[in-house]
Protein backbone atom coordinates (compact mmCIF):
# COMPACT_ATOMS: atom_id res chain seq x y z
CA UNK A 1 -68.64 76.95 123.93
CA UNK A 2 -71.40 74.37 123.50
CA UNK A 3 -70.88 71.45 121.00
CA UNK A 4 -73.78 71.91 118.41
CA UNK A 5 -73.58 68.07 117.27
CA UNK A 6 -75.87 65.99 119.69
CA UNK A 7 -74.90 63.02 121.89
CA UNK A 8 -77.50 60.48 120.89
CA UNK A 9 -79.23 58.40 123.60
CA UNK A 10 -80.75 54.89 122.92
CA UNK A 11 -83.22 54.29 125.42
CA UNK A 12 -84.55 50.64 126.40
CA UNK A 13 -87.77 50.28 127.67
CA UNK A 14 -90.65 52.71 127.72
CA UNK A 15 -92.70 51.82 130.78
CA UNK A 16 -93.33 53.81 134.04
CA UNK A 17 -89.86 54.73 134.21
CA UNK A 18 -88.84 54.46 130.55
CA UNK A 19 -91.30 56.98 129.38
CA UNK A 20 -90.35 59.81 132.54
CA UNK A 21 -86.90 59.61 131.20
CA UNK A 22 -88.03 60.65 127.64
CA UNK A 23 -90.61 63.24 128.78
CA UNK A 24 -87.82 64.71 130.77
CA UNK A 25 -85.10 64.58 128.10
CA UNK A 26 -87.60 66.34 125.88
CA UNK A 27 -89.06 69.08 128.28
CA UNK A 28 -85.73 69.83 130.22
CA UNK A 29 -83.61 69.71 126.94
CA UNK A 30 -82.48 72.86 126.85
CA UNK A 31 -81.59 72.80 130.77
CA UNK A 32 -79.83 69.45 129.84
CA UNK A 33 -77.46 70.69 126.70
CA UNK A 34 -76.59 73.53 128.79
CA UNK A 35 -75.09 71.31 131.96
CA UNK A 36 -74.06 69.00 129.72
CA UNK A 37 -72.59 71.30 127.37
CA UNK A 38 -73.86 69.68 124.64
CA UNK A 39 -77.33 68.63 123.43
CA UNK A 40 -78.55 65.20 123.79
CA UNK A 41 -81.11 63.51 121.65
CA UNK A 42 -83.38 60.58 121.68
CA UNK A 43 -82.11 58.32 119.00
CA UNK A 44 -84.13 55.56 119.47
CA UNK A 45 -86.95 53.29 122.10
CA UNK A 46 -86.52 49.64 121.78
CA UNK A 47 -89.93 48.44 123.13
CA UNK A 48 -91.65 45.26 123.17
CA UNK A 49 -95.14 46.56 122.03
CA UNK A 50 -94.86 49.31 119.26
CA UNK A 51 -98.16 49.89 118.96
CA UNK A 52 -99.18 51.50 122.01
CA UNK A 53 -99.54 55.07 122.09
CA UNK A 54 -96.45 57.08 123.70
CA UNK A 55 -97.27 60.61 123.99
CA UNK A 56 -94.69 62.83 123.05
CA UNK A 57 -92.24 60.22 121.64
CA UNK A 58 -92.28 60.15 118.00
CA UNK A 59 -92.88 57.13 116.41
CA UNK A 60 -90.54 56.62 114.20
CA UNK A 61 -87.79 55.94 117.06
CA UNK A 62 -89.71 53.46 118.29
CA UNK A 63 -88.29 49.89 116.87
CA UNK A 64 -88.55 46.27 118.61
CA UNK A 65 -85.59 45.49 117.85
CA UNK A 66 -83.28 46.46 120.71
CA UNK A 67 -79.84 44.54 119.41
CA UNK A 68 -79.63 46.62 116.32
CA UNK A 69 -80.27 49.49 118.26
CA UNK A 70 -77.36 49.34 120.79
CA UNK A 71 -75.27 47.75 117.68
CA UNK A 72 -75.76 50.92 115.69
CA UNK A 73 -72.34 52.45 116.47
CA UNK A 74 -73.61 56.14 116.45
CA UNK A 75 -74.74 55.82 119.84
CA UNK A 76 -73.40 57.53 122.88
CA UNK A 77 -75.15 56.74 126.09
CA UNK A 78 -77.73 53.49 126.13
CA UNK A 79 -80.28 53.89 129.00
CA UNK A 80 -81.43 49.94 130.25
CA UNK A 81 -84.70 50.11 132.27
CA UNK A 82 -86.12 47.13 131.10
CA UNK A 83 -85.09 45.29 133.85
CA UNK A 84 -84.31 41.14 134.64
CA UNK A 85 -80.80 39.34 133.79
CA UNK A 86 -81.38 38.80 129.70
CA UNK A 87 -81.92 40.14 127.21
CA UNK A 88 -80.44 43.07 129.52
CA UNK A 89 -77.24 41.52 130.25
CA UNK A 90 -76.39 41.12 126.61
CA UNK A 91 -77.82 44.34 125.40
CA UNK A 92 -75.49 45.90 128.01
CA UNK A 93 -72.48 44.08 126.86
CA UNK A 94 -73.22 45.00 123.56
CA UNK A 95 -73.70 48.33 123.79
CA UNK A 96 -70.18 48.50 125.22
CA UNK A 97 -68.28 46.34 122.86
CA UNK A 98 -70.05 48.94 119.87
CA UNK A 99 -68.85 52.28 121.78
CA UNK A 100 -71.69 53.51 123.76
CA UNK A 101 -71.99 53.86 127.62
CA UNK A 102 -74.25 52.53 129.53
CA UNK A 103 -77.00 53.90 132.47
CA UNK A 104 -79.04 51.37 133.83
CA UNK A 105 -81.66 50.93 136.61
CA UNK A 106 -81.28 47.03 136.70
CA UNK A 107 -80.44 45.94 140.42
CA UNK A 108 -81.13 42.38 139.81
CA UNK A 109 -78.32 42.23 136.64
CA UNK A 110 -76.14 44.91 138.92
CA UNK A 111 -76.15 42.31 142.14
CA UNK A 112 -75.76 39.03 140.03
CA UNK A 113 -73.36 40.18 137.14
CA UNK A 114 -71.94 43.73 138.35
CA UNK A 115 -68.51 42.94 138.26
CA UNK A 116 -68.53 40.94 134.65
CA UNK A 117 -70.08 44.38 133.77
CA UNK A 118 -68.16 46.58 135.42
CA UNK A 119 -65.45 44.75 133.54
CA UNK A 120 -66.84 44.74 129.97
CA UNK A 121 -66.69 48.76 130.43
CA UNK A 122 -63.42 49.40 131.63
CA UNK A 123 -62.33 46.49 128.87
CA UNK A 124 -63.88 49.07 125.87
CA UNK A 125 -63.73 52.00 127.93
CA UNK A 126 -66.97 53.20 128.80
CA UNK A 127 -68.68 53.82 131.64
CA UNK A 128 -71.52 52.16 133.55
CA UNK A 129 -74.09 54.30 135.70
CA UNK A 130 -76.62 52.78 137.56
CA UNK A 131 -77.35 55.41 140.59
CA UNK A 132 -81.41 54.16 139.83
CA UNK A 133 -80.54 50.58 140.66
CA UNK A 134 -80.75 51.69 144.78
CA UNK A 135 -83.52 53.84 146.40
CA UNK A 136 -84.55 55.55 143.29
CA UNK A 137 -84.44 59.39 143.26
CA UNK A 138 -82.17 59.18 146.83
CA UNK A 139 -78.81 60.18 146.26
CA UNK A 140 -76.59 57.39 147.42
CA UNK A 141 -74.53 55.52 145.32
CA UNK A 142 -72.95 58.58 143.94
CA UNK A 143 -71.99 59.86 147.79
CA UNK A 144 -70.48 56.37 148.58
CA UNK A 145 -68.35 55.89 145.47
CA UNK A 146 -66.92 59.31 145.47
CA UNK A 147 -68.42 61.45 148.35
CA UNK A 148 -67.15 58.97 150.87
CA UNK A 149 -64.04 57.83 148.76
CA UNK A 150 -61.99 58.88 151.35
CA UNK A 151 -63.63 57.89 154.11
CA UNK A 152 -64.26 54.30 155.58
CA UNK A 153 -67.30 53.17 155.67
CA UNK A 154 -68.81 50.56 158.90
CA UNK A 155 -72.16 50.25 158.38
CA UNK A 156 -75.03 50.91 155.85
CA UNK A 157 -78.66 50.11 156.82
CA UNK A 158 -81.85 50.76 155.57
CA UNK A 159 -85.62 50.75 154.27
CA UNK A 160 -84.95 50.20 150.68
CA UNK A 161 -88.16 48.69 149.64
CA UNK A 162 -91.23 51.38 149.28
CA UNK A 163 -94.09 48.53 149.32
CA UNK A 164 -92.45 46.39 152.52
CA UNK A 165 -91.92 49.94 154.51
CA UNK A 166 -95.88 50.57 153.52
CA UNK A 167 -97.49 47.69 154.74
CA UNK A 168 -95.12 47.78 157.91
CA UNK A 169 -96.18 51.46 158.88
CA UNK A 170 -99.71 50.32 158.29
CA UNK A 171 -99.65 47.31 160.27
CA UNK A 172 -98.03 49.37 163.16
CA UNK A 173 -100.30 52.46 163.05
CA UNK A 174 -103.85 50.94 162.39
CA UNK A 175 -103.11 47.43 163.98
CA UNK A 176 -104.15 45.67 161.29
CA UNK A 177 -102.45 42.63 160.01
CA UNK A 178 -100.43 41.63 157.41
CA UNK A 179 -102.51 40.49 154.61
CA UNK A 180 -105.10 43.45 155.21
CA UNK A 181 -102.14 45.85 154.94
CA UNK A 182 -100.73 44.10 151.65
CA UNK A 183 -104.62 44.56 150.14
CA UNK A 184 -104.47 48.24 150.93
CA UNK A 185 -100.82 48.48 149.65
CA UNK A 186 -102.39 46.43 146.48
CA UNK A 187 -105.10 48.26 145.92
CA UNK A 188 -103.32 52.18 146.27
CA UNK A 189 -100.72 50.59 143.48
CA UNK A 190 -97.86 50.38 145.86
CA UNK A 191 -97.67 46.57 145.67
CA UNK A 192 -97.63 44.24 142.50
CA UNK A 193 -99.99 41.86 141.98
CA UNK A 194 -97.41 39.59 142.67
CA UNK A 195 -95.45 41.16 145.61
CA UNK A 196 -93.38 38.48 146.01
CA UNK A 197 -89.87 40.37 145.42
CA UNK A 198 -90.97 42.76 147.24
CA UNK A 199 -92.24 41.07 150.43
CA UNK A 200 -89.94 38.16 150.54
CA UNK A 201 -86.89 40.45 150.44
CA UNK A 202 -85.54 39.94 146.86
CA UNK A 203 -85.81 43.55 145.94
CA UNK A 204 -83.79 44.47 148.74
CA UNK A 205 -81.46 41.82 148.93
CA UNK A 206 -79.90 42.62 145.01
CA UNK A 207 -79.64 46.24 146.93
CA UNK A 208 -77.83 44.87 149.48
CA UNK A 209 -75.43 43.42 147.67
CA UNK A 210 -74.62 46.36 145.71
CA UNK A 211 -74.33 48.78 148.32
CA UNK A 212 -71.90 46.32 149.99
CA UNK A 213 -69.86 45.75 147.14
CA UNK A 214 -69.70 49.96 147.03
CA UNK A 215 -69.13 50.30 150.56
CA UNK A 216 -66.61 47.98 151.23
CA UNK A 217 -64.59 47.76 148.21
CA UNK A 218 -65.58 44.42 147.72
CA UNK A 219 -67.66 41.93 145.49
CA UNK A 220 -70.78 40.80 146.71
CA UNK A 221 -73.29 38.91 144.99
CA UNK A 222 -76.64 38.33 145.47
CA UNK A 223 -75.97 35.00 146.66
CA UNK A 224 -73.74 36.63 148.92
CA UNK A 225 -77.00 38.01 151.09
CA UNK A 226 -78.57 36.28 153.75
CA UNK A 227 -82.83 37.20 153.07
CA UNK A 228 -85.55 36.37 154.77
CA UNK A 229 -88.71 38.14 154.13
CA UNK A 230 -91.28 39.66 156.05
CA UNK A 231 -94.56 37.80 155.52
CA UNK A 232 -94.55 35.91 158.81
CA UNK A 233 -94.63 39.60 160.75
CA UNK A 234 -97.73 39.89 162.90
CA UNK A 235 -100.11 42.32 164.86
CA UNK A 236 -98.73 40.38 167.92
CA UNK A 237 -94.97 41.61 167.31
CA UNK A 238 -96.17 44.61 166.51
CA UNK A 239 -97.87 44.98 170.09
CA UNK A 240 -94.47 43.48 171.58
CA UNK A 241 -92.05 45.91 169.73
CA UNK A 242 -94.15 48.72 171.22
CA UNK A 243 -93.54 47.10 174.61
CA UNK A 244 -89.92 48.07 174.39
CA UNK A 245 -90.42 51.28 172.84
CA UNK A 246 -90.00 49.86 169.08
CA UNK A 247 -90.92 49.78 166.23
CA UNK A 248 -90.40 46.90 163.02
CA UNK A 249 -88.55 47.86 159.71
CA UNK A 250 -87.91 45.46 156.95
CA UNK A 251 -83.94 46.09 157.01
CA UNK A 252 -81.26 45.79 154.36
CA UNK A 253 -77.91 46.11 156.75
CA UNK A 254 -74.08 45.90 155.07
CA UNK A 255 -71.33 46.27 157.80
CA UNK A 256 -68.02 45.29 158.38
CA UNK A 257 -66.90 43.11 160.69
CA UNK A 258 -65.09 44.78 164.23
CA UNK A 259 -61.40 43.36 163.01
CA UNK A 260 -62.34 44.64 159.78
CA UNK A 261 -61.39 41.62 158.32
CA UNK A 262 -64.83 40.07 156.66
CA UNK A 263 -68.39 42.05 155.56
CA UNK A 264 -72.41 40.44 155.80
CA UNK A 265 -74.68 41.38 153.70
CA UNK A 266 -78.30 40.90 155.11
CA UNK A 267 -82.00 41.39 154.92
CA UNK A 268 -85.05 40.68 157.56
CA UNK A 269 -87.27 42.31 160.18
CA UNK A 270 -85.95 43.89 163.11
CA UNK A 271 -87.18 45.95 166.00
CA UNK A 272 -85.61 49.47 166.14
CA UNK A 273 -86.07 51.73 168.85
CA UNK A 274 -88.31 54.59 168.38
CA UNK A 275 -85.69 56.87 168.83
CA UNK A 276 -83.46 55.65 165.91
CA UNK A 277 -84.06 57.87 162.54
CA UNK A 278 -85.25 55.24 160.53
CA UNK A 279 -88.19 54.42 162.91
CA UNK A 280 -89.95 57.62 161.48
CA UNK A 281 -89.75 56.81 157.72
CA UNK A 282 -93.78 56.21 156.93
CA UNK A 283 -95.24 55.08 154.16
CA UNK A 284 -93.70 53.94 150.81
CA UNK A 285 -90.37 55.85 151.69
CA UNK A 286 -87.23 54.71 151.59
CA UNK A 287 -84.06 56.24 153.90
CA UNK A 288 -80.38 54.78 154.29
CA UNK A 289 -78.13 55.42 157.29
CA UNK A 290 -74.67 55.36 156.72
CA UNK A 291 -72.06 55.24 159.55
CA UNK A 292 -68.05 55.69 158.69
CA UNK A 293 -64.98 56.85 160.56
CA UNK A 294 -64.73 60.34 159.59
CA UNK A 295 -68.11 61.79 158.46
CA UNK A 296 -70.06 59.53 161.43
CA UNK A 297 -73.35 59.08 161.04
CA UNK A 298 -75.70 60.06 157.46
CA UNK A 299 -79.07 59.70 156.63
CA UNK A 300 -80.12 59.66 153.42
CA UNK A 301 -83.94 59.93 152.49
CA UNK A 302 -86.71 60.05 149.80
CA UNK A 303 -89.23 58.26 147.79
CA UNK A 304 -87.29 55.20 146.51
CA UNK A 305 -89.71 53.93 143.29
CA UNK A 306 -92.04 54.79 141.10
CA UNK A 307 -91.06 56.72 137.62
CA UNK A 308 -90.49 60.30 138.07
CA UNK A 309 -88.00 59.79 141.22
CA UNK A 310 -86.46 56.89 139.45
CA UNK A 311 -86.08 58.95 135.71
CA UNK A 312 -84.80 61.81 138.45
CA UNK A 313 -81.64 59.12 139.29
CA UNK A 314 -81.19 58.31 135.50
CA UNK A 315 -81.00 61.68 134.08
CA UNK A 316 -78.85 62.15 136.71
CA UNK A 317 -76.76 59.27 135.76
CA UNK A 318 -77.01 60.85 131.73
CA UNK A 319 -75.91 64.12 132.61
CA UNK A 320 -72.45 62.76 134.05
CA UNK A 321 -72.11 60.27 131.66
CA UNK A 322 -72.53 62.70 128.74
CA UNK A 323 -69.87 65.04 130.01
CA UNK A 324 -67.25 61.84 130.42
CA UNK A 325 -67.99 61.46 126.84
CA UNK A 326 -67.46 64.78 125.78
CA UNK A 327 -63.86 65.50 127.97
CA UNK A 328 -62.88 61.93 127.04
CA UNK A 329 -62.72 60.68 130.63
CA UNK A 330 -64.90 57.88 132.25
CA UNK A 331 -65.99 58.22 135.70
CA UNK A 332 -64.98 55.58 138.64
CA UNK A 333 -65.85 52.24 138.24
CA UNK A 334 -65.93 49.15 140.25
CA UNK A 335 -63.52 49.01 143.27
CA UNK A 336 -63.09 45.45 144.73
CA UNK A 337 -59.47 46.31 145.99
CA UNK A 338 -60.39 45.19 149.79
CA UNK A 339 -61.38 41.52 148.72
CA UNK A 340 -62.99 40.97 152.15
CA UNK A 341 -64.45 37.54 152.72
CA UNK A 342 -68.16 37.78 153.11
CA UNK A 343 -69.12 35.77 156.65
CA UNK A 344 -72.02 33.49 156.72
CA UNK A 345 -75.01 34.61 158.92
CA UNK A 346 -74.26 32.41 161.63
CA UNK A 347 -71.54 34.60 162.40
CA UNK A 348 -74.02 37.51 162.45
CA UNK A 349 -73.82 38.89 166.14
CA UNK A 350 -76.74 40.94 167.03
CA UNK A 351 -79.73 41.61 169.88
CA UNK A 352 -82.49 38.97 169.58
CA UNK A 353 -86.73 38.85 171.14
CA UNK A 354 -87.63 35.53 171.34
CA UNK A 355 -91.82 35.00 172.09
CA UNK A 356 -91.84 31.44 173.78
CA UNK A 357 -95.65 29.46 174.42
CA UNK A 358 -94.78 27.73 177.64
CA UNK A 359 -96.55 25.61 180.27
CA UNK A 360 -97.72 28.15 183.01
CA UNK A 361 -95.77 26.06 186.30
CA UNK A 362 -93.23 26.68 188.68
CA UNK A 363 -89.52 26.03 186.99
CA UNK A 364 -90.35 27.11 183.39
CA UNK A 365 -88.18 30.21 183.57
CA UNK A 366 -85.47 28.32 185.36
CA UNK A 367 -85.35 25.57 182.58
CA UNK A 368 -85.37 28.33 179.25
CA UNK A 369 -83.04 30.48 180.97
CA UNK A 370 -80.62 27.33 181.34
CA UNK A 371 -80.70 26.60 177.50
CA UNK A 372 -79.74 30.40 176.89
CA UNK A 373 -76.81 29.71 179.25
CA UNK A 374 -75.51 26.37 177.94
CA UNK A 375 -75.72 27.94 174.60
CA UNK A 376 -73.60 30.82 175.87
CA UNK A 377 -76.25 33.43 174.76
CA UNK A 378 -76.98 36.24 177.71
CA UNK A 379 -80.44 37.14 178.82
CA UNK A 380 -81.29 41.15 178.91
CA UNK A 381 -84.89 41.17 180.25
CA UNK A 382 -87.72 38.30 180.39
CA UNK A 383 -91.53 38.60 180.79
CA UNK A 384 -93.82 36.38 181.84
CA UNK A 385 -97.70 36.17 181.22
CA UNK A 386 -99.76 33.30 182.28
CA UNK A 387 -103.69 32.00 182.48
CA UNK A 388 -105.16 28.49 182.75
CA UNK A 389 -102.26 26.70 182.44
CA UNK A 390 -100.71 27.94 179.47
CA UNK A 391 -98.11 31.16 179.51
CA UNK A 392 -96.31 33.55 176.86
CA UNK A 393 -92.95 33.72 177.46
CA UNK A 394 -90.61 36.62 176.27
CA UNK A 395 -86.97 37.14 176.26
CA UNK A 396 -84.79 39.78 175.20
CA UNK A 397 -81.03 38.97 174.80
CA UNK A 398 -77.73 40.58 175.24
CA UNK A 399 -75.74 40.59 171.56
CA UNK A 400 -75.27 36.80 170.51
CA UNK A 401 -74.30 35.12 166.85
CA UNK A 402 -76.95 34.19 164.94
CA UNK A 403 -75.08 30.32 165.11
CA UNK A 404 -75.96 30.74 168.95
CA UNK A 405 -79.31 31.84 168.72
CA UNK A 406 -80.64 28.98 166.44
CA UNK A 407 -78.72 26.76 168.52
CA UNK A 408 -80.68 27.83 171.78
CA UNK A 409 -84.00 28.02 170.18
CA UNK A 410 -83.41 24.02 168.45
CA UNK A 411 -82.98 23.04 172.44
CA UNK A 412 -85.70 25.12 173.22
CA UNK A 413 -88.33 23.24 171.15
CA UNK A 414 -87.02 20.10 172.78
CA UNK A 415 -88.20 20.92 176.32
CA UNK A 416 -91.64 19.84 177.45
CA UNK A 417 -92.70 22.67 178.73
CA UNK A 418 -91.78 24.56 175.86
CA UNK A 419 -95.32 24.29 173.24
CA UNK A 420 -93.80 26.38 170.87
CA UNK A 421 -91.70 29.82 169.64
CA UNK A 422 -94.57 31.87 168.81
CA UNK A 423 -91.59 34.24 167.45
CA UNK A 424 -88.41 35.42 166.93
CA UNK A 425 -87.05 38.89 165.46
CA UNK A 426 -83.37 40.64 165.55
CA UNK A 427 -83.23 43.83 167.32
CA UNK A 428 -81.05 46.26 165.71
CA UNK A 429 -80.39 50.16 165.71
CA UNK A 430 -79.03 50.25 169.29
């Protein structure tokens, strides 16, 4: 039998994503009360400008202030998609402490504060949802905190930023460069006007460090994850990667280590060979491949932004939430039982291509390839190109620590003949 008194929802923020969730909640309610088993209504929209026009939210809910509307203490579920560390982080806390669980979208707060969270809701009982925080309407933190509960988990990697994955697949289809693809990615409205989270890996990073944290039982901070973005990328590595059968992918990889005894967290470029699955995700898409013991290897894929996909994840996140409340249950929250040490990057062991400008004259080769040795990092292939003196130089490398590789490059740059490292980029996927 269906519960005739409503679970009220206080929603916080009414942009893009704010207003899908309320268009949804009001054109799907019926659908909603019945998998819910209950109906659910919109008790109030804290918003910062009350006097724009919402269509088909009644104005009356809308109020700008957002404490007294968590503090109200008739609240069930509070829905956070405003975003940033405060006022979130205290409206989230708050909502707890006066009886209401939380759903949230915030992956900055999440990577920074998730545990103090996580804690203020099993303190008072609640629970705290934010499948929207990660890849928008993909389905994937659900599937690793309870599909893959029994399973352990190696390795997650993936696109994870829609506007980084656009201007990549641009710059590698048309062979245009980077700042031409960012214009077009501008202009089409997949980039911000200021796309610096986006293209200097701080979107992704907070990701990373959540899906860590989920994967491996274990906190992980933002700090936690080693970032470095993507705006250096040319046309030229482009033409390279395609050399060896590649393609590059702004990557957000978690994986634990082969003793199992320490996790990295980690976002950059990489090569990845054509063949791997995440070399064919175009556009503004965002996929995740997951590899543990049992299950093996999972893709998961899908648009990862913009406000219906992301109000998909939320009212995903509502639905389950709203039946804890109603059987009296909450659903899992954090699990840091592993306590794994995160390693630094240096430790980092992976494939590396190294572009080298070198002198074009006999005993070039002979001098880089005895850096790489001293520095105990093994060469896979080298090419050689050379005209009037001056020569490109490119080496591929057997798996070596990161700690190695900046080691060999810093002699590198020493050598005369050696005018410069015209590039360097991880290959991964292999």
């Amino acid at each position: 039998m269906m519960r005739t008194r409503p679970l009220k929802v206080a929603l916080l923020g009414c942009g893009v994503v704010g207003s899908e969730v309320a268009r949804i909640m009001t054109t799907h309610a019926d659908d909603l009360a019945a998998r819910i088993g209950a109906p659910v209504e919109l008790a109030g929209v804290a918003v910062r400008r009350p006097s724009r026009v919402r269509e088909g939210i009644d104005p009356a809910l809308v109020t700008t202030d957002a404490t007294a509307l968590v503090k109200r203490g008739d609240i069930d579920v509070v829905v956070e998609v405003i975003g940033g560390i405060e006022p979130a982080r205290t409206l989230i806390t708050s909502a707890f402490e006066h009886g209401a669980s939380v759903v949230s979208a915030n992956k900055a707060l999440l990577a920074q504060d998730g545990a103090a969270l996580h804690a203020a809701a099993g303190e008072h009982g609640r629970d705290l949802y934010y499948e929207a925080a990660v890849a928008g309407a993909i389905p994937l933190i659900r599937p690793l905190r309870e599909s893959l509960a029994g399973d352990k988990i190696n390795r997650v990697m993936g696109i994870v930023n829609g506007t980084t994955n656009f201007i990549l697949d641009k710059m590698d289809s048309t062979g245009a460069g980077y700042q031409e693809a960012l214009d077009e990615a501008t202009a089409l409205g997949y980039a911000e006007a200021d796309p610096t989270a986006d293209v200097e890996g701080f979107d992704a990073a907070a990701k990373a460090a959540i899906l860590a944290g989920i994967a491996f039982h274990t906190r992980v901070r933002l700090d936690d994850v080693y970032r470095e973005g993507m705006t250096e990328v040319t046309a030229a590595d482009f033409a390279s990667a395609k050399e060896m059968g590649c393609t590059i992918k702004l990557l957000a990889i978690c994986e634990r280590a082969a003793d199992g005894g320490s996790v990295t967290a980690r976002v950059h470029p990489a090569m990845i060979p054509l063949s791997h699955p995440l070399a064919s995700v175009r556009g503004a898409y965002n996929a995740v491949f997951v590899e543990s013991d049992a299950a093996g290897q999972l893709m998961f894929y899908g648009p990862g932004a913009g406000g219906a996909p992301t109000a998909s994840a939320v009212l995903g996140d509502l639905v389950a939430v709203c039946r804890n409340r109603l059987s009296g249950a909450t659903g899992p929250g954090e699990s840091a039982y592993a306590a794994l040490p995160v390693s630094p990057m240096g430790d980092v062991v992976t494939r590396y291509h190294i572009s080298l400008d070198v002198a074009d004259k006999p005993g070039v080769l002979a001098q880089v390839a005895t850096v790489f040795a001293e520095h105990g990092v093994s060469i896979d292939t080298v090419r050689q190109q050379g005209k009037d003196g001056e020569a490109s130089l490119v080496v591929v490398t057997h798996r070596a620590s990161d700690a190695s590789l900046t080691g060999t490059v810093e002699a590198l740059r020493k050598l005369d003949t050696v005018r410069g490292v015209a590039s360097i980029m991880r290959v991964e996927g292999e």
